[in-house]
PDB file of N, CA and C in Angstrom:
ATOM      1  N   UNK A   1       0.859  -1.171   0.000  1.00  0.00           N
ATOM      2  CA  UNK A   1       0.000   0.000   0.000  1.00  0.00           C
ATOM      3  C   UNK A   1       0.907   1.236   0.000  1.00  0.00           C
ATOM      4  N   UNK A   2       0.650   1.925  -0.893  1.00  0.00           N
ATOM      5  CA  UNK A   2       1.246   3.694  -1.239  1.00  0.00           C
ATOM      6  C   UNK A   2       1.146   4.213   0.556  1.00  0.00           C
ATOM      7  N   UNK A   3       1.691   5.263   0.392  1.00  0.00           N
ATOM      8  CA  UNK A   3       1.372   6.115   1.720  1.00  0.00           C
ATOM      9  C   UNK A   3       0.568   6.639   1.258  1.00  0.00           C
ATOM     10  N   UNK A   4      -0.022   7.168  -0.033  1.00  0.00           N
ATOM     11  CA  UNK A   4      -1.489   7.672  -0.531  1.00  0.00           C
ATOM     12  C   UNK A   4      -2.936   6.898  -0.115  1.00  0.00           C
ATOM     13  N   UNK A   5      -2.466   6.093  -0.514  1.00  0.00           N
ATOM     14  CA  UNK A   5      -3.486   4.821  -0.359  1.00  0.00           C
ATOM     15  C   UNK A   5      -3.487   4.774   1.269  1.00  0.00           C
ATOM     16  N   UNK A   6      -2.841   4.771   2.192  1.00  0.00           N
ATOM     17  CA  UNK A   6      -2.576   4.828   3.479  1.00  0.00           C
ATOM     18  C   UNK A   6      -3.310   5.945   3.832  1.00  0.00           C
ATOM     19  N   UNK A   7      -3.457   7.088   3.285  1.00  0.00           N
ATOM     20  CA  UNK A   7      -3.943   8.497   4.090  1.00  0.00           C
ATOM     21  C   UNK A   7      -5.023   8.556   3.629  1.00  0.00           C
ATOM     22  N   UNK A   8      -5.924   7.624   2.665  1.00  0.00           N
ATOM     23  CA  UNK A   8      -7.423   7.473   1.992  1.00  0.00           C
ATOM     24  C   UNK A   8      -7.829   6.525   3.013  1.00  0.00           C
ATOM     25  N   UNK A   9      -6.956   5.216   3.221  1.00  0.00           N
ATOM     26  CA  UNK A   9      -7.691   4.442   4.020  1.00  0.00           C
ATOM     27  C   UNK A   9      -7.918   5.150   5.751  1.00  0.00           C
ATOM     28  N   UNK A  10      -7.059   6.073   5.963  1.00  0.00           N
ATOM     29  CA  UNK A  10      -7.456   7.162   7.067  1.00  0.00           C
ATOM     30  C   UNK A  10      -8.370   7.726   7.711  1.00  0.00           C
ATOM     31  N   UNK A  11      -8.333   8.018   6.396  1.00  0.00           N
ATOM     32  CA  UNK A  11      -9.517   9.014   5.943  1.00  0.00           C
ATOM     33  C   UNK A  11     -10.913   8.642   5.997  1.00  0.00           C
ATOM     34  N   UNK A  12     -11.005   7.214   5.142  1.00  0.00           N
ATOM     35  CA  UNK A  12     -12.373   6.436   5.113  1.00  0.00           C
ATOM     36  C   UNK A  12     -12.526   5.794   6.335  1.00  0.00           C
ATOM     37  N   UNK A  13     -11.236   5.650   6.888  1.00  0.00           N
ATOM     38  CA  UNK A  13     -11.623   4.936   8.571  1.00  0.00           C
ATOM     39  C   UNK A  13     -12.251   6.006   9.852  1.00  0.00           C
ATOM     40  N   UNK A  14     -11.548   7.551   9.652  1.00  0.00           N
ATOM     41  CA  UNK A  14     -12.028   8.154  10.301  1.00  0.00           C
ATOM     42  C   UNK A  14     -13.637   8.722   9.961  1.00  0.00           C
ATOM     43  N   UNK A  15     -13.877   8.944   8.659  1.00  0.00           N
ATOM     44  CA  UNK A  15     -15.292   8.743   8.342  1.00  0.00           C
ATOM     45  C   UNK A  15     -16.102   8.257   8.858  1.00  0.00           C
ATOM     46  N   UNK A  16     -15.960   6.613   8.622  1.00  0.00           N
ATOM     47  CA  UNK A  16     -16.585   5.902   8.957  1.00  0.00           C
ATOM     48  C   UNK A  16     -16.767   5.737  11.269  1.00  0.00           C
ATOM     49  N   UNK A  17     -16.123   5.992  11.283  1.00  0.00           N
ATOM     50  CA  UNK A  17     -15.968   5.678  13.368  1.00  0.00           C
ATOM     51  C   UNK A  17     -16.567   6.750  13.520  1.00  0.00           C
ATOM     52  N   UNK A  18     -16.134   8.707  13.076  1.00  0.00           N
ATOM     53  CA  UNK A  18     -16.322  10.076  13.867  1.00  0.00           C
ATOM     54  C   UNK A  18     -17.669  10.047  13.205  1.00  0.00           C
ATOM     55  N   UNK A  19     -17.932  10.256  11.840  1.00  0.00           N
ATOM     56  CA  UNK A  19     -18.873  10.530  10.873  1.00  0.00           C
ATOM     57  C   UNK A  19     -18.763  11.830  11.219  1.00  0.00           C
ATOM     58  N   UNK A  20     -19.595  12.988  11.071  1.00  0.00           N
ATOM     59  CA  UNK A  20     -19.756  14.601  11.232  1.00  0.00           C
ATOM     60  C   UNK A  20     -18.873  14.710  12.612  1.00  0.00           C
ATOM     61  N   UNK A  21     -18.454  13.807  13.407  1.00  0.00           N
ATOM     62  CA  UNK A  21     -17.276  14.880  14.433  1.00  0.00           C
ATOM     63  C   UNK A  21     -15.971  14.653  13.892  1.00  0.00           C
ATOM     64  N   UNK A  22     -15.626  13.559  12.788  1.00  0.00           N
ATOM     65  CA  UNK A  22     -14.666  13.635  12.043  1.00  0.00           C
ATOM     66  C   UNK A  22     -13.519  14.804  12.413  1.00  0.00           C
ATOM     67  N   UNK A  23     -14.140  15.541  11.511  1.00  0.00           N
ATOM     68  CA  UNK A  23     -13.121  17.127  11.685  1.00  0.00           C
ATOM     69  C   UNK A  23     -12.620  17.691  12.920  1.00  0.00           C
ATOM     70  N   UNK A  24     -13.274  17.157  13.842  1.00  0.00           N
ATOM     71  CA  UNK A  24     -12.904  17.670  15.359  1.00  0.00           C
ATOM     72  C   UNK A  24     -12.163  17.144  15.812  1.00  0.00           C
ATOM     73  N   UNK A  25     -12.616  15.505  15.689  1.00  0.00           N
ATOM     74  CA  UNK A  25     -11.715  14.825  15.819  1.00  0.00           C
ATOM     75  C   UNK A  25      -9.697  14.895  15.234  1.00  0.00           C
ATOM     76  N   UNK A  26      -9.757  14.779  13.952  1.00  0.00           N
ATOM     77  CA  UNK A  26      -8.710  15.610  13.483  1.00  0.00           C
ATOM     78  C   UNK A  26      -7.966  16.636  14.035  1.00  0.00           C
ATOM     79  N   UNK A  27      -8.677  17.663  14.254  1.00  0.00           N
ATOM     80  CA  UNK A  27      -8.182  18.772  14.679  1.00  0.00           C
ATOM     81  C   UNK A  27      -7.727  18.374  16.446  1.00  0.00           C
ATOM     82  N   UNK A  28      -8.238  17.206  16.999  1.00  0.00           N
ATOM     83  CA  UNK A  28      -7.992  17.237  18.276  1.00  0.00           C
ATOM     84  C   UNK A  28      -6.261  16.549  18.446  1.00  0.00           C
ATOM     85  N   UNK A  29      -6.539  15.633  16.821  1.00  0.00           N
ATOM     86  CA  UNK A  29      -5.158  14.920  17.025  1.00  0.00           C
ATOM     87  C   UNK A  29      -3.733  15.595  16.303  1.00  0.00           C
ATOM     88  N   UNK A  30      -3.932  17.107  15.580  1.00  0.00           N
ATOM     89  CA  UNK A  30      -2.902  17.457  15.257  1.00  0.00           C
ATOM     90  C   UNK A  30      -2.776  18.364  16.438  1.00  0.00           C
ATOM     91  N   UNK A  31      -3.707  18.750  16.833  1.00  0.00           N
ATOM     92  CA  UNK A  31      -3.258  19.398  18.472  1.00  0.00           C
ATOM     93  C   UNK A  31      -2.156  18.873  18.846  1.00  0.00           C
ATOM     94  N   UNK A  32      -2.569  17.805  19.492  1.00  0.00           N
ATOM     95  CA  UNK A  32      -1.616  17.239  20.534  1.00  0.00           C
ATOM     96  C   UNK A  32       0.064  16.334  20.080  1.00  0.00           C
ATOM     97  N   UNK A  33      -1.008  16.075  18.949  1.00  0.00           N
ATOM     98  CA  UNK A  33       0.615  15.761  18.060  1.00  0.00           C
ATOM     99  C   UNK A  33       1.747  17.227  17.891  1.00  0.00           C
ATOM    100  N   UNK A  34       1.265  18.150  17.604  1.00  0.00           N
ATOM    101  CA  UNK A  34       1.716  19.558  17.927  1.00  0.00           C
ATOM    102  C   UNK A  34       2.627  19.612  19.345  1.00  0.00           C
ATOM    103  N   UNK A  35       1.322  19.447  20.089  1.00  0.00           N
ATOM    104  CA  UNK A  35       2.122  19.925  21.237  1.00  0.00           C
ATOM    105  C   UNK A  35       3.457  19.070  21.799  1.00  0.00           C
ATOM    106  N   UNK A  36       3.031  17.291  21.332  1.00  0.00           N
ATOM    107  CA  UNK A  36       3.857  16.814  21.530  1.00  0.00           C
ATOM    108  C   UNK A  36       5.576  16.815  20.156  1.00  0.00           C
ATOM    109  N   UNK A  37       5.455  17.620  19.934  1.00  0.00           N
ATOM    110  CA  UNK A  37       6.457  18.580  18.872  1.00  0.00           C
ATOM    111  C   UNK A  37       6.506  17.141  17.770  1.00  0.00           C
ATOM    112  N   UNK A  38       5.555  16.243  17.381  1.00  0.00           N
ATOM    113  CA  UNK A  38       5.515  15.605  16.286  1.00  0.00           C
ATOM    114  C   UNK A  38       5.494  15.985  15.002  1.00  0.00           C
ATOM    115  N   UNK A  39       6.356  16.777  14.712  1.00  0.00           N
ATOM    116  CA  UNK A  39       5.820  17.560  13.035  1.00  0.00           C
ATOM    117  C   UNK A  39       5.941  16.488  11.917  1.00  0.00           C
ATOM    118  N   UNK A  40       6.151  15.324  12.067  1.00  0.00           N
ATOM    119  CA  UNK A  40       5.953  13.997  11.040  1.00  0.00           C
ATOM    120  C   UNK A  40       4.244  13.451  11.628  1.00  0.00           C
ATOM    121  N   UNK A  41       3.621  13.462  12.894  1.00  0.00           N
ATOM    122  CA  UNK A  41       2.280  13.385  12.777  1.00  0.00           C
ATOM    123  C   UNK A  41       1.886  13.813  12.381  1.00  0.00           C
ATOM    124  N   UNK A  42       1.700  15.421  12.754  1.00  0.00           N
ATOM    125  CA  UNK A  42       1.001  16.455  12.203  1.00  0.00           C
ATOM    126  C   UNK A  42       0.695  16.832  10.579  1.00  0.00           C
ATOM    127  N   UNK A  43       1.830  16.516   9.922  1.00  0.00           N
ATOM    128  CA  UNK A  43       1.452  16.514   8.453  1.00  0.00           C
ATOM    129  C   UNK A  43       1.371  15.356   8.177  1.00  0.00           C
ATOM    130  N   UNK A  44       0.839  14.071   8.721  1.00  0.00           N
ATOM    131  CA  UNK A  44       0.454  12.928   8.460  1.00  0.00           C
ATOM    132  C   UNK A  44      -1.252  13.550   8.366  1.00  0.00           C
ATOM    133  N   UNK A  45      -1.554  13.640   9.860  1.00  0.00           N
ATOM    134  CA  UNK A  45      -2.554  13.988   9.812  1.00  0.00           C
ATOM    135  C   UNK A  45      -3.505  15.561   9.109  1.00  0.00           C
ATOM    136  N   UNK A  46      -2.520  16.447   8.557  1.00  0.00           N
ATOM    137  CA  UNK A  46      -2.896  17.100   7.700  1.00  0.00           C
ATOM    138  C   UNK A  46      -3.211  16.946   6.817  1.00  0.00           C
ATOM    139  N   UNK A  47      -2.715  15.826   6.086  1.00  0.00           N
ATOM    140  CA  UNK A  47      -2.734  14.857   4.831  1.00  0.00           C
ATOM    141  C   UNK A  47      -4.273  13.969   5.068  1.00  0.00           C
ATOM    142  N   UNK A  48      -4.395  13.720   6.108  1.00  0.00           N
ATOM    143  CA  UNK A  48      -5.857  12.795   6.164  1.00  0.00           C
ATOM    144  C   UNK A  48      -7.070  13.857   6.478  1.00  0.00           C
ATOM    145  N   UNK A  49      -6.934  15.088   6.938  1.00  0.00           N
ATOM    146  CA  UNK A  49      -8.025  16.057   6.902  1.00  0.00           C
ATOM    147  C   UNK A  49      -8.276  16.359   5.257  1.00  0.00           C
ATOM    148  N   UNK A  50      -7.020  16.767   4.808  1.00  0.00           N
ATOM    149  CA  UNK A  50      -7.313  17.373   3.512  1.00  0.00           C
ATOM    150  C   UNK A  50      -8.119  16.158   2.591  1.00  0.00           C
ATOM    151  N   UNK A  51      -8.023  14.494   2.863  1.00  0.00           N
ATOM    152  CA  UNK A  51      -8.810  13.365   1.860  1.00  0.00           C
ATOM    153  C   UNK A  51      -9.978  13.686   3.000  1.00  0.00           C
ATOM    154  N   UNK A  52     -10.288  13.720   4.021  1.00  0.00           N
ATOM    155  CA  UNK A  52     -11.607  13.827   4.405  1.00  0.00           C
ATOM    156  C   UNK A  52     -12.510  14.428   4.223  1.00  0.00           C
ATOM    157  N   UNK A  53     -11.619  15.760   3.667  1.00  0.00           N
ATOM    158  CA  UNK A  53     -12.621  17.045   3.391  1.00  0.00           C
ATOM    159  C   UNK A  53     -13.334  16.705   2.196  1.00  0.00           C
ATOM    160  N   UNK A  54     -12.242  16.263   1.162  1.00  0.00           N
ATOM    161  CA  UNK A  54     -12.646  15.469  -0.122  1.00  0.00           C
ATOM    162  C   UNK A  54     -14.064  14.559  -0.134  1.00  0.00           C
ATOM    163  N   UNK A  55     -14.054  13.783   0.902  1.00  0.00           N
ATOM    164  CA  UNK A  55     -14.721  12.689   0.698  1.00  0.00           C
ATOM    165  C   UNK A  55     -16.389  13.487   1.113  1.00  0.00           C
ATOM    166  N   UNK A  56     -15.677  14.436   1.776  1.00  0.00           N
ATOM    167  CA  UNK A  56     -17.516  14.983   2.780  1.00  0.00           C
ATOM    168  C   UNK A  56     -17.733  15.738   1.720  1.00  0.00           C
ATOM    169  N   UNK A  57     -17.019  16.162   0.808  1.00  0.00           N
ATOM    170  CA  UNK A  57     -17.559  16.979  -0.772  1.00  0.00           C
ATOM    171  C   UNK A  57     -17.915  16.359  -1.589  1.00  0.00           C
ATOM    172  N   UNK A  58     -17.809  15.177  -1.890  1.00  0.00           N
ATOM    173  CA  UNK A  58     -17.858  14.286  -2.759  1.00  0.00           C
ATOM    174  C   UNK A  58     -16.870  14.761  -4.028  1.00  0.00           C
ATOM    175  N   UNK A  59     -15.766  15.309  -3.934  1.00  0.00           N
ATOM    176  CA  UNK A  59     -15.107  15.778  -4.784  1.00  0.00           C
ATOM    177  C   UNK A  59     -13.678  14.983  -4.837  1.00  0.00           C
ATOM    178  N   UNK A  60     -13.659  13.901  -5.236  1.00  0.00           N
ATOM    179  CA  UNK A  60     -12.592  12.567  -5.365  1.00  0.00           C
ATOM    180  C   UNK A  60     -11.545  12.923  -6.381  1.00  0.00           C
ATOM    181  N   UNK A  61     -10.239  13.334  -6.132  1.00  0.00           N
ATOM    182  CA  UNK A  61      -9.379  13.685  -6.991  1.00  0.00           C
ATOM    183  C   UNK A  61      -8.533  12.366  -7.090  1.00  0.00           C
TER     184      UNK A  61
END
C-alpha cells in the first residue's frame, strides 16, 4: 500500500468511526501531536483532513 493509499484508508476509517465529528476529531489529534512537537504526525494527519474534506464533498481527486 502507497502512503497515498494509506492516508485514503485514514480518511475512510475516520469517516466511517467520527462521521460529522470527524473534523474535530482531526483537529484534536494534530493538536496534541503539535504539542507533543511531532511535526511527522502532524502533516500525516494534515494529509488525512485534507482526503476527508474530499470525501464529505464528494469531490474525489
Amino acid at each position: 500500500m502507497t502512503p497515498d493509499e494509506e492516508r485514503w484508508a485514514e480518511a475512510l476509517a475516520t469517516q466511517r468511526i467520527h462521521g460529522e465529528s470527524g473534523p474535530a476529531f482531526i483537529a484534536e489529534r494534530i493538536g496534541a501531536l503539535a504539542l507533543e512537537g511531532d511535526e511527522a504526525g502532524v502533516a500525516r494527519w494534515k494529509e488525512i483532513a485534507q482526503r476527508f474534506d474530499q470525501l464529505g464533498r464528494g469531490t474525489l481527486q
